[in-house]
N, C-alpha and C. Protein backbone atom coordinates (compact mmCIF):
# COMPACT_ATOMS: atom_id res chain seq x y z
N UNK A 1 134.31 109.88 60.90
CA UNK A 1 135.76 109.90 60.98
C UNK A 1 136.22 110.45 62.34
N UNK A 2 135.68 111.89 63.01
CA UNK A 2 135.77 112.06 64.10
C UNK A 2 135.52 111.04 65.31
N UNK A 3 134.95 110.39 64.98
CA UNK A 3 134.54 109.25 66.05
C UNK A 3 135.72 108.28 66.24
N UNK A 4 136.15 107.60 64.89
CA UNK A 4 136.88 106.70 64.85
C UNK A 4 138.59 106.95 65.36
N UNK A 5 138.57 108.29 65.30
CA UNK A 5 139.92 109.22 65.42
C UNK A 5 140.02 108.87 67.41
N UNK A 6 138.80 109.57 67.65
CA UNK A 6 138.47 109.51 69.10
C UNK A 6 138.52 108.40 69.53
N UNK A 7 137.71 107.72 69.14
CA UNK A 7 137.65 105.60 69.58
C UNK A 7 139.62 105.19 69.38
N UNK A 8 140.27 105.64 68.95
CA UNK A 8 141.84 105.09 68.48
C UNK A 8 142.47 106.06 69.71
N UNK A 9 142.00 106.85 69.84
CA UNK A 9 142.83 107.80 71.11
C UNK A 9 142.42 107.45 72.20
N UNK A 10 141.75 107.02 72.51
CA UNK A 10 141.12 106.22 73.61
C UNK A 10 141.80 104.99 73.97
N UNK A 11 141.47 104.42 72.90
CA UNK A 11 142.11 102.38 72.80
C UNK A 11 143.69 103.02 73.18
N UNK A 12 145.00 104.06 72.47
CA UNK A 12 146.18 104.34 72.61
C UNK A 12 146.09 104.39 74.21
N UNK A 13 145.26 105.23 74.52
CA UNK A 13 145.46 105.50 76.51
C UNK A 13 145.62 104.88 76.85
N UNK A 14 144.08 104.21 76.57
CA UNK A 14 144.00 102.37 77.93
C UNK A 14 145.26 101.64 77.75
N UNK A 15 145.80 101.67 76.84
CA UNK A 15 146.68 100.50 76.11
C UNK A 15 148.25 100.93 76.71
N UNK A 16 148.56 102.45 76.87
CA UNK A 16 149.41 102.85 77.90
C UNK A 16 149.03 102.79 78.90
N UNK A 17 148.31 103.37 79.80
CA UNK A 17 147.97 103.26 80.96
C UNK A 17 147.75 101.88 81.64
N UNK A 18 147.45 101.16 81.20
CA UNK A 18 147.04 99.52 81.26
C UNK A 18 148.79 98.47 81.08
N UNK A 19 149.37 99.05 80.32
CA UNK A 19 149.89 98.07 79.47
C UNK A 19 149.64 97.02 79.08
N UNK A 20 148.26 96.60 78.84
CA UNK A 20 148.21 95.41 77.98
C UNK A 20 147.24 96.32 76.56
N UNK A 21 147.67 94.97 75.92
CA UNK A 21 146.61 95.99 74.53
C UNK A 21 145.22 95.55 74.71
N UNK A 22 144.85 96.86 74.07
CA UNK A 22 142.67 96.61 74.19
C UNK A 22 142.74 95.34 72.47
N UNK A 23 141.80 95.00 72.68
CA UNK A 23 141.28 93.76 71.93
C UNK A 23 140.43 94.21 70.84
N UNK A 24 139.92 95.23 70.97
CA UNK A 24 138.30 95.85 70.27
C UNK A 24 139.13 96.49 68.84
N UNK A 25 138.32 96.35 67.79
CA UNK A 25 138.85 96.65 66.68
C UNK A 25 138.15 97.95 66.61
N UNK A 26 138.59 98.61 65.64
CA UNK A 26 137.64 100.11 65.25
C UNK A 26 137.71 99.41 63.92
N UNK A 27 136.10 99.50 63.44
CA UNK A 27 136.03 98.70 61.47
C UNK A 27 135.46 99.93 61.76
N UNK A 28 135.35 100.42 59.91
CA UNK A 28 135.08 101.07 58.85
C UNK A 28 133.75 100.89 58.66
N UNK A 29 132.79 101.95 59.18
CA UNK A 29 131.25 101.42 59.00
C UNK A 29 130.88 101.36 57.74
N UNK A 30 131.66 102.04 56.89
CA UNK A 30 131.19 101.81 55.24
C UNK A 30 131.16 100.23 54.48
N UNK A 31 132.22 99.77 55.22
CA UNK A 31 132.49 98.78 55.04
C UNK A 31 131.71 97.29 55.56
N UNK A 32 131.11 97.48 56.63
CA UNK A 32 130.94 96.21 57.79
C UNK A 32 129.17 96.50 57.16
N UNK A 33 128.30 95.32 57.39
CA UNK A 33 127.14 95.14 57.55
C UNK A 33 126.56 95.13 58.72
N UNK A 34 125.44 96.04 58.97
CA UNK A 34 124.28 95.97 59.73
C UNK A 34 123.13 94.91 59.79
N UNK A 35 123.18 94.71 60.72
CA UNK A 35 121.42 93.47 61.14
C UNK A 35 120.65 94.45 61.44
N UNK A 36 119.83 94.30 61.48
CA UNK A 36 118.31 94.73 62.10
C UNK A 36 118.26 93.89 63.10
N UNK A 37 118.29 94.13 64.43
CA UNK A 37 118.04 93.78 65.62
C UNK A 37 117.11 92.85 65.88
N UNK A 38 116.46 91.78 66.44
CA UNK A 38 115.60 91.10 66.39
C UNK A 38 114.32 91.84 67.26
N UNK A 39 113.15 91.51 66.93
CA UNK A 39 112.68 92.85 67.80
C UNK A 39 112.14 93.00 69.13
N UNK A 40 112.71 92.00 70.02
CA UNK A 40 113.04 91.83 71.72
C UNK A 40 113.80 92.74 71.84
N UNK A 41 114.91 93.32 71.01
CA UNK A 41 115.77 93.94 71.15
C UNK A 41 115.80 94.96 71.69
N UNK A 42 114.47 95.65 70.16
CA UNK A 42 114.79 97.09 70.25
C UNK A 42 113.86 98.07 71.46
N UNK A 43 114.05 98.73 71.59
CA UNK A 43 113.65 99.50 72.98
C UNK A 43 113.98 98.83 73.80
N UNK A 44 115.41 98.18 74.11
CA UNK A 44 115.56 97.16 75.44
C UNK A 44 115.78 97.97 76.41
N UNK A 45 116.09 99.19 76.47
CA UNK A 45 115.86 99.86 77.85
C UNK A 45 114.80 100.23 78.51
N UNK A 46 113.49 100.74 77.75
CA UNK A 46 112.42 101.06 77.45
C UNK A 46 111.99 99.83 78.38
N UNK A 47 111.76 98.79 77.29
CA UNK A 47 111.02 97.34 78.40
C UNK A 47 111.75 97.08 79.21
N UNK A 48 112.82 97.14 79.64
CA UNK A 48 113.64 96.65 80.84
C UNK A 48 113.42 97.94 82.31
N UNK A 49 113.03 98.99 81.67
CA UNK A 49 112.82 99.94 82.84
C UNK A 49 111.10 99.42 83.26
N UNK A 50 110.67 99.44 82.36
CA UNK A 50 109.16 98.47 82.83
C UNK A 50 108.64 97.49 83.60
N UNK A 51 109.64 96.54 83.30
CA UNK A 51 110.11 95.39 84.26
C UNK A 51 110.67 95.76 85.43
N UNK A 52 111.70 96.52 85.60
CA UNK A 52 112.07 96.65 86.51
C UNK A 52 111.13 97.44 87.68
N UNK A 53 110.53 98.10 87.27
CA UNK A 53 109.57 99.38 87.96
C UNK A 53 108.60 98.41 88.13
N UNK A 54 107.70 97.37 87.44
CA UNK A 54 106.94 96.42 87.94
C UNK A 54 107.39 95.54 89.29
N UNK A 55 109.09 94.56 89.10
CA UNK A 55 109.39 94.33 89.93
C UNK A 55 109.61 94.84 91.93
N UNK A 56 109.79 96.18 91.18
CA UNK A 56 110.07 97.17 92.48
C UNK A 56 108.39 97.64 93.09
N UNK A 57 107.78 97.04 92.01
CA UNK A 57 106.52 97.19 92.81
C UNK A 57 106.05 96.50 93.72
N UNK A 58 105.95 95.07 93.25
CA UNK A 58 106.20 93.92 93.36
C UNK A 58 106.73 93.80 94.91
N UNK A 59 108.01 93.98 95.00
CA UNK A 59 108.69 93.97 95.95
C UNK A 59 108.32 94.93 97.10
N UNK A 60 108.00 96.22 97.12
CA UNK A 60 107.23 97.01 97.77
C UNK A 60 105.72 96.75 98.72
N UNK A 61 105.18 96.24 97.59
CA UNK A 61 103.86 95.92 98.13
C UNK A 61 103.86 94.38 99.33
N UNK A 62 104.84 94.08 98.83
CA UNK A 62 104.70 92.39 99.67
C UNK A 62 105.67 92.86 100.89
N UNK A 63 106.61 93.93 100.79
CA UNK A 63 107.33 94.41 102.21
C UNK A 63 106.94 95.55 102.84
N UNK A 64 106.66 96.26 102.51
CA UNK A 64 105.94 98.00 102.45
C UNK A 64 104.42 98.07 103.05
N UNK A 65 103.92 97.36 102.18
CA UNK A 65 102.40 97.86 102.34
C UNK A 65 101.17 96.99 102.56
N UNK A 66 101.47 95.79 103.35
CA UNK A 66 100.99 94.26 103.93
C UNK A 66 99.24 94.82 103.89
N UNK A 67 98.81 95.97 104.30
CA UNK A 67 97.30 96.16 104.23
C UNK A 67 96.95 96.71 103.00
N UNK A 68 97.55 97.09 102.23
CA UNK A 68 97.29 97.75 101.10
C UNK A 68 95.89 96.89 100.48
N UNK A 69 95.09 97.51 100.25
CA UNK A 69 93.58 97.08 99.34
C UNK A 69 94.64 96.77 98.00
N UNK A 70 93.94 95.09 97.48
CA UNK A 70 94.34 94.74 96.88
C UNK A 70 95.72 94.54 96.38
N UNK A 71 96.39 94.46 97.68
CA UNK A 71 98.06 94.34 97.13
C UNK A 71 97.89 92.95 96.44
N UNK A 72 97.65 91.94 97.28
CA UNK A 72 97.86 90.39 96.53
C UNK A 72 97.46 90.42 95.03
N UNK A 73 96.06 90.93 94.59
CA UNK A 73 95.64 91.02 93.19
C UNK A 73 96.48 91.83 92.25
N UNK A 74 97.42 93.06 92.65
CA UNK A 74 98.19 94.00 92.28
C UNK A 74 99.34 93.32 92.13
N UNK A 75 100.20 92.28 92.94
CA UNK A 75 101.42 91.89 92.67
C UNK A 75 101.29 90.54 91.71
N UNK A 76 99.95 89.81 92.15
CA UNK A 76 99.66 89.07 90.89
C UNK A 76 100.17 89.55 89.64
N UNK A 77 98.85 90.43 89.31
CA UNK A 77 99.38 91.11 87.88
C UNK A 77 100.59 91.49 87.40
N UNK A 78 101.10 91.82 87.86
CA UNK A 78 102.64 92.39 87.91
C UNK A 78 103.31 91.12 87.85
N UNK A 79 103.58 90.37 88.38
CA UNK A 79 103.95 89.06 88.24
C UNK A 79 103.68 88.79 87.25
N UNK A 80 102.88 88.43 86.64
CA UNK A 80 102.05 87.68 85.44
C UNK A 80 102.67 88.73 84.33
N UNK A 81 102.73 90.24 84.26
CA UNK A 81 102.96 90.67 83.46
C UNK A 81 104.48 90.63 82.97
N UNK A 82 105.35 90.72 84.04
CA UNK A 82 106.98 90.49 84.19
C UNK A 82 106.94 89.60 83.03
N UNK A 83 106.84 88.07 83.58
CA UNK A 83 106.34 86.45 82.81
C UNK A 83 106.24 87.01 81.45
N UNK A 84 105.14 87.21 81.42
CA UNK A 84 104.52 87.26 79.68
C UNK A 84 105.68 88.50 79.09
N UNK A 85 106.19 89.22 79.58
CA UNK A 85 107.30 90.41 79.02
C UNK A 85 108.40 89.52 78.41
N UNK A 86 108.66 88.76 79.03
CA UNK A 86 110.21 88.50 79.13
C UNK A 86 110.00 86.60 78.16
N UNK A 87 108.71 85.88 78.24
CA UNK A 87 108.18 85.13 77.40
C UNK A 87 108.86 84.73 75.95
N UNK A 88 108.95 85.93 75.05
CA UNK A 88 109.48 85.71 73.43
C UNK A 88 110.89 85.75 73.70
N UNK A 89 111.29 86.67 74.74
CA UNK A 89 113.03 86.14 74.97
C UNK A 89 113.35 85.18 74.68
N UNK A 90 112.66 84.36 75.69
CA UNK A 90 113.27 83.24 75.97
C UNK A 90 112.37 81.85 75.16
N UNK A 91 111.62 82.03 73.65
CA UNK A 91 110.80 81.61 73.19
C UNK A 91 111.12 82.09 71.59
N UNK A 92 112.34 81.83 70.75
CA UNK A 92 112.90 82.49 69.82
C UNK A 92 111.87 82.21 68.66
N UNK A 93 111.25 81.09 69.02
CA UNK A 93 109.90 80.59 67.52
C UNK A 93 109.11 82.22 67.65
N UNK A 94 108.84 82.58 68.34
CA UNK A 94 107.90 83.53 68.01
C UNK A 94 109.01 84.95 67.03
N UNK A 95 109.87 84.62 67.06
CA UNK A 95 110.96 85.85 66.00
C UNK A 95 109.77 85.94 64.66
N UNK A 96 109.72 85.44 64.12
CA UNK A 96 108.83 85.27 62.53
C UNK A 96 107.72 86.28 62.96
N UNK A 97 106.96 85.41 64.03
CA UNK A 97 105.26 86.32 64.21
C UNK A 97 105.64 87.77 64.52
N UNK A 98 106.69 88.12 65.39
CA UNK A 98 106.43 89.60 65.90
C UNK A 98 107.62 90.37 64.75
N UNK A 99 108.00 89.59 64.21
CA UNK A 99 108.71 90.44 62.99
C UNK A 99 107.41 91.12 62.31
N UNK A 100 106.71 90.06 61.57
CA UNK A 100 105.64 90.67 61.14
C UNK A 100 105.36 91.16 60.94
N UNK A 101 105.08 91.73 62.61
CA UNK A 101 103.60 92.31 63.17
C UNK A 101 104.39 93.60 63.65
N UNK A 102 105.76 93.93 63.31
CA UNK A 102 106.61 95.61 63.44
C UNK A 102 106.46 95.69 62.30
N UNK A 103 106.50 95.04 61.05
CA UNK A 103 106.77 95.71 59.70
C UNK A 103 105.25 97.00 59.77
């Protein structure tokens, strides 16, 4: 209830300060249904800081560090791993198998 009180005093500001009205409803969580996230979803910051820190490797080694022992084999992987991360995204048939395989 505190939340929803807060979320309505908020939307009142913008909605003065702005003068146009905010769009976003405040529902009644008792009321509304929950999904379970599909499970690309969950920890999306988690894998997305992964990716990203791979990428920045990535990017490092091919501008940064041209002699580096084994950069080419190192950004390979990283490459390859990005790919296969981001794979079931964009590959929704696999939803069923990795449901699964979280239960």
């Amino acid at each position: 209830e505190a939340q929803r009180v807060t979320a309505m005093r908020v939307i009142e500001k913008l909605e003065r300060e702005r003068r146009v009205p905010v769009m976003t409803t405040i529902e009644n969580p008792n009321s509304t249904t929950f999904w379970r996230a599909e499970w690309y979803h969950r920890n999306y910051k988690a894998k997305n800081n992964a990716r990203l820190a791979a990428a920045a490797a990535i990017f490092c080694l091919n501008n940064f560090a041209p002699d580096a022992p084994f950069r080419v084999e190192i950004s390979q992987f990283l490459t390859l791993a990005v790919i296969v991360s981001i794979i079931p995204q964009v590959v929704p048939q696999f939803d069923r198998i990795f449901d699964a395989l979280d239960e």
